[in-house]
Protein backbone atom coordinates (compact mmCIF):
# COMPACT_ATOMS: atom_id res chain seq x y z
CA UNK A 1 -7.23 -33.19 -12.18
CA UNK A 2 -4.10 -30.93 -12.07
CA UNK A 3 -4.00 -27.56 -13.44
CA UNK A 4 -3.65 -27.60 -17.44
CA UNK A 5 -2.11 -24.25 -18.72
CA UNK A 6 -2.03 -24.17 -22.24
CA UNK A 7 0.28 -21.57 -24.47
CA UNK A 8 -0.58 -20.42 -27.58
CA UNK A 9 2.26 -17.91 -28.32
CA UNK A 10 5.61 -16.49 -26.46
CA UNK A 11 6.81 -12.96 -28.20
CA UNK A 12 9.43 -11.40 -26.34
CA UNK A 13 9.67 -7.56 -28.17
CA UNK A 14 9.99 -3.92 -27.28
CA UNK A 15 7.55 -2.94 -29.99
CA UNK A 16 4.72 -5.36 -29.48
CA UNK A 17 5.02 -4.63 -25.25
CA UNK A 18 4.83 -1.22 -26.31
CA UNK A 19 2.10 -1.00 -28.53
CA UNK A 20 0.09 -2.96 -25.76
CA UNK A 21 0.80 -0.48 -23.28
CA UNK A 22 -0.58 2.12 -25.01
CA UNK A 23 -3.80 0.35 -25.01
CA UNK A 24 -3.93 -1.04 -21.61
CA UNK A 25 -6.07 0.35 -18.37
CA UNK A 26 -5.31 0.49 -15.17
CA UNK A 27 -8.30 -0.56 -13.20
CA UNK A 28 -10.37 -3.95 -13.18
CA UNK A 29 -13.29 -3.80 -15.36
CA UNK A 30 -16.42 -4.22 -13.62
CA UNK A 31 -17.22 -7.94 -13.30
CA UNK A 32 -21.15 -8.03 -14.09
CA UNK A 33 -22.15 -10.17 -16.57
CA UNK A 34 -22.35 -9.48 -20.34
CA UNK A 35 -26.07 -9.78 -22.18
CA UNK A 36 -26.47 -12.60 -24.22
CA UNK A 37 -24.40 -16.00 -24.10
CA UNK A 38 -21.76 -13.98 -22.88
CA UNK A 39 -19.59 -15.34 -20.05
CA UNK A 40 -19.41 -12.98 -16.96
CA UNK A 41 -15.42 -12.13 -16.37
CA UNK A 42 -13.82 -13.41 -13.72
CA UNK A 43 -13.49 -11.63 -10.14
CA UNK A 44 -11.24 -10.12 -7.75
CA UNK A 45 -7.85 -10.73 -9.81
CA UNK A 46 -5.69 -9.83 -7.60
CA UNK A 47 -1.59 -9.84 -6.53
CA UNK A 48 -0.80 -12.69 -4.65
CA UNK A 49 1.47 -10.79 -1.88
CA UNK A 50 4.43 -13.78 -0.92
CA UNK A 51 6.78 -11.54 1.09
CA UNK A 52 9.94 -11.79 -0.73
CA UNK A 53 9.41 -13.84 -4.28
CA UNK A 54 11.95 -14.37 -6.34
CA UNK A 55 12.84 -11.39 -8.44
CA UNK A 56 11.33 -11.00 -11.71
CA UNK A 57 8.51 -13.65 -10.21
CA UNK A 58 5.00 -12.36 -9.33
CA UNK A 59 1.88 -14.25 -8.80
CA UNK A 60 -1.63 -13.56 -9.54
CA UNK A 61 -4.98 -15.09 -9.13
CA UNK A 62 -8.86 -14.35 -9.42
CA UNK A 63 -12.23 -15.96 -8.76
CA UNK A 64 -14.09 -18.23 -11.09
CA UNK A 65 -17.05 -16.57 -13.69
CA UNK A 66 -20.05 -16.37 -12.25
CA UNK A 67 -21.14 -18.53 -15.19
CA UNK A 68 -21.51 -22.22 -15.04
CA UNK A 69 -19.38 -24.32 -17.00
CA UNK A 70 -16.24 -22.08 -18.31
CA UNK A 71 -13.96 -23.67 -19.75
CA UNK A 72 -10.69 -21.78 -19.77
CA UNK A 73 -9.67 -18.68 -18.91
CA UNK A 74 -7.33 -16.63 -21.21
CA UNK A 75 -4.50 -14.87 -19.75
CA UNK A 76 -2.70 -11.63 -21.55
CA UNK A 77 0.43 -10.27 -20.15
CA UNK A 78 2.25 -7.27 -21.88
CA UNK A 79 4.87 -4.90 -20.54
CA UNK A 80 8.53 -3.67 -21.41
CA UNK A 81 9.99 -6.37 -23.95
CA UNK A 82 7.68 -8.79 -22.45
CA UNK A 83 4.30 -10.37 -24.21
CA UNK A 84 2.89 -14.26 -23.05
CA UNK A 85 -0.16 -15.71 -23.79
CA UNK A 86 -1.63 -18.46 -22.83
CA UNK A 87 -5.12 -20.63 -21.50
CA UNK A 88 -5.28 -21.58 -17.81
CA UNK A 89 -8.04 -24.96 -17.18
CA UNK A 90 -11.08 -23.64 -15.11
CA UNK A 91 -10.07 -24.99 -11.38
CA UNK A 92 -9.92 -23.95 -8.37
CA UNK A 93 -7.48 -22.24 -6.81
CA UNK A 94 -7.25 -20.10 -10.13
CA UNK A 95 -3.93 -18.23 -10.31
CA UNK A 96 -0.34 -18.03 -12.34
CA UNK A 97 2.98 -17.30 -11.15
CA UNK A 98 4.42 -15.24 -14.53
CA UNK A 99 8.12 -15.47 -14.67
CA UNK A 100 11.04 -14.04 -16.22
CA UNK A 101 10.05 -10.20 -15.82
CA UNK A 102 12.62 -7.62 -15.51
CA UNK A 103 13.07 -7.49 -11.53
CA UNK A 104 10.72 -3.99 -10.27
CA UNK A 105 9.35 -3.44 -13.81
CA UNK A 106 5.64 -3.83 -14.39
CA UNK A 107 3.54 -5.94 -16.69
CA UNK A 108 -0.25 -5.42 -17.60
CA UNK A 109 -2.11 -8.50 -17.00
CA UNK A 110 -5.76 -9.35 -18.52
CA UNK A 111 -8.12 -12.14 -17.99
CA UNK A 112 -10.99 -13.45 -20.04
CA UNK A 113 -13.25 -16.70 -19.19
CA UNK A 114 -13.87 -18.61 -22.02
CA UNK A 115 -16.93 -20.63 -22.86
CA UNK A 116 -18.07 -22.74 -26.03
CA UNK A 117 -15.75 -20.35 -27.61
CA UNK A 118 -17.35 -17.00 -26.42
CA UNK A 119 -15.16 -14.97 -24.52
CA UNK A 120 -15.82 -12.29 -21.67
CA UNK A 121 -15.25 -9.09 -20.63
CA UNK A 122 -11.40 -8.51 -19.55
CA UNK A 123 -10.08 -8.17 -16.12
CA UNK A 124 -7.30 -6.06 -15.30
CA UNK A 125 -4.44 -5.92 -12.90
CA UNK A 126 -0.94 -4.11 -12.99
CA UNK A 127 1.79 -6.16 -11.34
CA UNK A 128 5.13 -5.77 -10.62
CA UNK A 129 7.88 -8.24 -9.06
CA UNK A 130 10.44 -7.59 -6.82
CA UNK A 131 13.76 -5.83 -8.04
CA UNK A 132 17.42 -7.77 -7.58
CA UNK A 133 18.31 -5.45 -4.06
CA UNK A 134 17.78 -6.92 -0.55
CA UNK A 135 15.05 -6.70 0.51
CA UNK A 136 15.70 -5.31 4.25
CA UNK A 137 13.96 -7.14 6.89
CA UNK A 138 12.10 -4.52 8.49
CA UNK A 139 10.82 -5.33 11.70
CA UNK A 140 7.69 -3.50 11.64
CA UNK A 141 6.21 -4.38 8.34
CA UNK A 142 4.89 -8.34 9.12
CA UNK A 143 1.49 -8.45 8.31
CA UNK A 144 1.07 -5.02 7.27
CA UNK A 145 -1.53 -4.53 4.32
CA UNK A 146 0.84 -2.98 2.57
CA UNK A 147 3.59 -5.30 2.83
CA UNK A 148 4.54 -6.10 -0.40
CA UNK A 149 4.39 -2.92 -1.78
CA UNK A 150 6.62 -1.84 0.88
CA UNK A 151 9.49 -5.00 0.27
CA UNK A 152 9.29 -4.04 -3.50
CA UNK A 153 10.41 -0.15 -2.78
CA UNK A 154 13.41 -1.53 -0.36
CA UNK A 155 14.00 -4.09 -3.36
CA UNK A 156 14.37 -1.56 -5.99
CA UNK A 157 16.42 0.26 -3.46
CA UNK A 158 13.49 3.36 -3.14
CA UNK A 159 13.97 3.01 0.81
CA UNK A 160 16.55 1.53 3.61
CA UNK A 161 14.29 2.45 6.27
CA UNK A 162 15.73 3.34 9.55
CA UNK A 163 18.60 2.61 10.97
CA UNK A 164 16.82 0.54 13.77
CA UNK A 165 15.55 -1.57 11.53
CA UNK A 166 12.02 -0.16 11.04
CA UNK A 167 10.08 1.41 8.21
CA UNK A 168 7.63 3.27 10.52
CA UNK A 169 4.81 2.74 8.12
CA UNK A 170 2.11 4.74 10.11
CA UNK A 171 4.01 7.50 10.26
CA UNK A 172 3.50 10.59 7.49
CA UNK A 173 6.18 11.50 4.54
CA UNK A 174 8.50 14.18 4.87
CA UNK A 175 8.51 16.24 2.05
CA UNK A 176 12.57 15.29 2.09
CA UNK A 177 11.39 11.94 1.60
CA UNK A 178 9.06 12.16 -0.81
CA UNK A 179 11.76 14.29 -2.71
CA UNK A 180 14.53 10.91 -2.40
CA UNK A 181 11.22 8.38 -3.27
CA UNK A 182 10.71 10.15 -6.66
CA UNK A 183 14.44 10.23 -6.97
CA UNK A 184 15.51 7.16 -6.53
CA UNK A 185 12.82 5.45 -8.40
CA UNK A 186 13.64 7.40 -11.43
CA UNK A 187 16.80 6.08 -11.41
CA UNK A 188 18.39 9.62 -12.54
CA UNK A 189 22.08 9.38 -11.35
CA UNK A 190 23.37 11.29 -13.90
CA UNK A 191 21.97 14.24 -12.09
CA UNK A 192 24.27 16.88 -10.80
CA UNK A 193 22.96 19.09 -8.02
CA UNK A 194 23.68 22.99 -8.26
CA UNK A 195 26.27 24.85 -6.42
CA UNK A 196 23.86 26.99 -4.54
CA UNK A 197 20.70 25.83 -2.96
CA UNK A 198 17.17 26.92 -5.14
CA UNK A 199 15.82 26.88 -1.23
CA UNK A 200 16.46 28.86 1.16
CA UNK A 201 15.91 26.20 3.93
CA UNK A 202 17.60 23.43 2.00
CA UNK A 203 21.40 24.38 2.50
CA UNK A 204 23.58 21.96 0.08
CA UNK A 205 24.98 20.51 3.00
CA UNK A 206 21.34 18.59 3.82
CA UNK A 207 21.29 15.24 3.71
CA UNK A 208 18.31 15.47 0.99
CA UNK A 209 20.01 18.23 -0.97
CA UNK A 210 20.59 16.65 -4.67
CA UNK A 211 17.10 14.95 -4.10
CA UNK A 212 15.45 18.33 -3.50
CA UNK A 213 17.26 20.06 -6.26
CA UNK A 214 16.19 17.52 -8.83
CA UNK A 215 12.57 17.76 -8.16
CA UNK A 216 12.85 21.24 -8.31
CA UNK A 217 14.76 21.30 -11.71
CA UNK A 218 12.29 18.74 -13.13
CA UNK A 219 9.51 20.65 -12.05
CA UNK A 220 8.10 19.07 -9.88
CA UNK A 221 7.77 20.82 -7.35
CA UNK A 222 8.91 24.69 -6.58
CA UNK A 223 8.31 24.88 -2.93
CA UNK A 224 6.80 27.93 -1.45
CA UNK A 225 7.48 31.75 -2.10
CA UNK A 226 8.69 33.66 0.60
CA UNK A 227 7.12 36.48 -0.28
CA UNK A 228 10.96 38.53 -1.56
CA UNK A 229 11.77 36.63 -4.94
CA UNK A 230 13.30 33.72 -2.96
CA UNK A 231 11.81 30.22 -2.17
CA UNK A 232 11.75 27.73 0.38
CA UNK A 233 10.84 23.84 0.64
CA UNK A 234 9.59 22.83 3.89
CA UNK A 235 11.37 19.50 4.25
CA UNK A 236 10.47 18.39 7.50
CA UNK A 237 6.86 18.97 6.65
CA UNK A 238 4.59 16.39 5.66
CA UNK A 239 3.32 15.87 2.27
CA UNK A 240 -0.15 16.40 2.23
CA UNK A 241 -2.66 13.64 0.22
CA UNK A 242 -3.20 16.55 -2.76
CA UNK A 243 0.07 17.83 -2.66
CA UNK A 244 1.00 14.15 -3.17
CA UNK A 245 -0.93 14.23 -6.38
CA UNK A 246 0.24 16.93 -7.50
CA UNK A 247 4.13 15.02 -7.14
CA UNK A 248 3.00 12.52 -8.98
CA UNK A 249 0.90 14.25 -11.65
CA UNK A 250 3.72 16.07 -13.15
CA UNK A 251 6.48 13.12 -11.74
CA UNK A 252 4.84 11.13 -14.62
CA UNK A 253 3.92 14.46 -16.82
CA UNK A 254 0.23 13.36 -17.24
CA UNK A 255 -1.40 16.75 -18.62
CA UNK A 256 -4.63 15.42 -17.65
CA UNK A 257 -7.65 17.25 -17.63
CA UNK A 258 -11.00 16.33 -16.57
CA UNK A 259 -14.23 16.38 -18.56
CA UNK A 260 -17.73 17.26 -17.59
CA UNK A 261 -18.02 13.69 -15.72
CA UNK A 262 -19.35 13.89 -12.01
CA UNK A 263 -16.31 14.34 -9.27
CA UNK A 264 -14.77 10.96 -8.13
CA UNK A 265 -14.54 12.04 -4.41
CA UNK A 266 -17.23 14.15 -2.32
CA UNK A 267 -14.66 16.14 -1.05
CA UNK A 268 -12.77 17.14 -4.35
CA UNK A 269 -14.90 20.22 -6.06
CA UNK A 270 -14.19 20.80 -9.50
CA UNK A 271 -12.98 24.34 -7.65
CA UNK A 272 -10.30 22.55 -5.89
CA UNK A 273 -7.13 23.48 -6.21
CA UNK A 274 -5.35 19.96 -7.43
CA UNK A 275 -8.96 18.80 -9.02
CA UNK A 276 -7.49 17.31 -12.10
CA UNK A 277 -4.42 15.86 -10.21
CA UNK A 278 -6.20 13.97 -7.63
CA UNK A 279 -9.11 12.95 -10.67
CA UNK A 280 -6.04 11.39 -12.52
CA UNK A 281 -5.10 9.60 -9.80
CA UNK A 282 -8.38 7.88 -9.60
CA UNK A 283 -8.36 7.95 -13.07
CA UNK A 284 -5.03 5.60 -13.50
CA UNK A 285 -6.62 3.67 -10.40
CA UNK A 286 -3.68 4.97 -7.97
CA UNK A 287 -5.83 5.49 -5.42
CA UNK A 288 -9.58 5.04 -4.60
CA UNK A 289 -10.28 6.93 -1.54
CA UNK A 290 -11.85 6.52 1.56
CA UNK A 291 -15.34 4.19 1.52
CA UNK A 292 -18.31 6.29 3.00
CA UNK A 293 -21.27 5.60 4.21
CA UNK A 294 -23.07 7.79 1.70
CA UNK A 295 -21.49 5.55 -1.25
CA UNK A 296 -19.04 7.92 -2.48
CA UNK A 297 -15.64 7.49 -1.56
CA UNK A 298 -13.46 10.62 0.43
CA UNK A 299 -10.46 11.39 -1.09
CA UNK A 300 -8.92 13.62 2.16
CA UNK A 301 -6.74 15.63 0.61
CA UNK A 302 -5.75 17.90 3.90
CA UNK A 303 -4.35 14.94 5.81
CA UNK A 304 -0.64 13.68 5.18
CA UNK A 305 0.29 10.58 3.10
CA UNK A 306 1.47 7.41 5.53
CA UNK A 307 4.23 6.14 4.71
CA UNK A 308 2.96 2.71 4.04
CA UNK A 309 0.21 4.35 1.67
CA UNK A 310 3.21 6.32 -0.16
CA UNK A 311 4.41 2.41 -0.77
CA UNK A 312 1.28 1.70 -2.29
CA UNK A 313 0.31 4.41 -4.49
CA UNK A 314 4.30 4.34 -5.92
CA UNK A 315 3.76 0.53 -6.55
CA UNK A 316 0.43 1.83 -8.44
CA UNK A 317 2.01 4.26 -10.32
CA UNK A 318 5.32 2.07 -11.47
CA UNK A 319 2.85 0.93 -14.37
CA UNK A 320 2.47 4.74 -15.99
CA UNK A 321 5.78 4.43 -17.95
CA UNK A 322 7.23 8.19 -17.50
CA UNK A 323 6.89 10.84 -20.59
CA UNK A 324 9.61 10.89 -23.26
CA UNK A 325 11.08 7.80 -21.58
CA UNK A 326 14.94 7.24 -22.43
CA UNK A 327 17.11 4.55 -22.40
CA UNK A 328 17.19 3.72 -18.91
CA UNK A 329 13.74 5.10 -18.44
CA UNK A 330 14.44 8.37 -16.49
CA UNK A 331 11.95 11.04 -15.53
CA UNK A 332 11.30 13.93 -18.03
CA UNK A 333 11.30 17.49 -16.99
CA UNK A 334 7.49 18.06 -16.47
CA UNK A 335 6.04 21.47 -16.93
CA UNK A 336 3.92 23.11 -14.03
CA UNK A 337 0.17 23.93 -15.56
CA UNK A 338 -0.13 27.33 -16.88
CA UNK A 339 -1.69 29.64 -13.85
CA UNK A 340 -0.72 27.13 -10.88
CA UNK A 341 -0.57 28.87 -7.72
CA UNK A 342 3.62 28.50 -6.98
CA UNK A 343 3.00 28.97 -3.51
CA UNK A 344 0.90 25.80 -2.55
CA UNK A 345 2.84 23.14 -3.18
């Protein structure tokens, strides 16, 4: 029998996407079943990674309940001016290409089995599709984990690679990069840079200079203090896995504290420097570490980002819609925490 799918309602609308966002997660729910006649959920919903889909196409899919006889399962999907819902038959293979998205902009998608009118638990999955750019064929990305992530940055323009046709994506960020990442995913061409450099190793004649300038006038990041009221950056550095949190953390102005709930990583102390960045990573389900064999995960916060895991934890993050979003949903300045050490990041 083919696939039945089964809609209930179409709303296309700024304020109902929005209100859903405000109430959606970012990680899948655990999939254990419910007490009760409670269906379990279903499983491993997951991105189905085609190379280079269609733009403002993206396909997911999951594994069956681990209860017998479901039904349906119900399929939510909210994000900017964008709301379907809708009941997929139980078969095998289980999955649903969603269409019409804006190109690079991401949609919340949840998933409930359904039986004799009971549903279960939800399942959730952020997703994005592909932007409208080319998406360069980079010679060194086939078969890479990472893949898609990586074609949806060149889509949206985020990276051209290099000029022999690679994206190198086991080699570590440059802070420079990181800097034109941020940038360009932002979208904030209306920025200016200043006539004289805020670093004193980033002359304005660098190739990263309005980049580096912007995340230093949004605050993201002030470089290091050379020690006689001026500053420098460090471009050719790596960015480190924390200091990469930190980017992010205040890229998306998240404020986040942590509570009195155990440590996510075995490595991250509550005394650690970027403890509540790299918590709200984990947090937003950005990043999950490193498995160990002791059962809690690494986080590895000394060693520098790959490039290829830069792809991923941007593609992550493209769900946290930026704070005090305008029009064309631009960055907003983002404050550095009261009592941050300037000289660390």
């Amino acid at each position: 029998m083919s696939t039945s799918i089964r809609r209930h309602r179409r709303l296309v609308g700024a304020l109902i996407a929005g209100l859903a966002l405000t109430l959606a997660p970012a990680a899948t729910l655990s999939a254990s079943a419910a007490p009760g006649d409670t269906p379990a959920p279903p499983t491993n919903l997951r991105i189905v990674k085609t190379p280079t889909p269609p733009p403002g196409e993206v396909t997911v899919a999951w594994n069956a309940s681990a209860t017998p006889d479901v039904s349906e399962y119900q399929i939510t999907i909210y994000g900017p001016s964008y709301y379907d819902f809708l009941y997929v038959d139980a078969e095998d293979p289980l999955s649903y290409t969603i269409t019409d998205l804006i190109p690079g902009a991401p949609v919340y998608v949840e998933i409930r089995a359904l039986k004799d009118e009971t549903f279960s638990q939800e399942a959730f999955i952020q997703a994005s599709s592909l932007g409208e750019g080319e998406v360069l064929p980079f010679t060194d990305t086939v078969g890479n984990t990472f893949s898609y992530e990586i074609n949806w940055l060149s889509s949206l323009g985020v990276t051209t690679g290099y000029a022999d046709g690679t994206f190198r994506p086991g080699q570590a960020v440059l802070r420079e990069q990181m800097a034109a990442f941020l940038f360009r995913l932002a979208g904030d061409d209306w920025y200016e840079a200043p006539q004289f450099s805020r670093f004193t190793d980033v002359p304005t004649t660098a190739t990263f200079y309005r980049e580096i300038s912007w995340l230093y006038d949004t605050g993201i990041s002030t470089g290091y203090s050379n020690g006689d009221g001026t500053r420098s950056f460090a471009p050719s550095q790596p960015v480190l896995r924390e200091q990469m949190a930190a980017f992010l953390y205040r890229a998306y102005d998240s404020g986040y504290t942590h509570g009195s709930e155990p440590a996510s990583f075995r490595d991250v102390p509550s005394s650690s420097t970027f403890f509540n960045q790299i918590e709200w990573l984990a947090l937003e389900g950005i990043t999950t570490g490193y498995a160990e064999p002791s059962g809690k995960p690494s986080f590895r916060g000394g060693q520098p980002v790959l490039r290829e895991q830069m792809a991923a934890f941007l593609y992550r993050a493209n769900g946290l819609f930026f704070s005090n979003e305008g029009p064309s949903g631009e960055l907003a300045p983002s404050a550095i925490p009261d009592g941050a050490p300037l000289d660390v990041y």
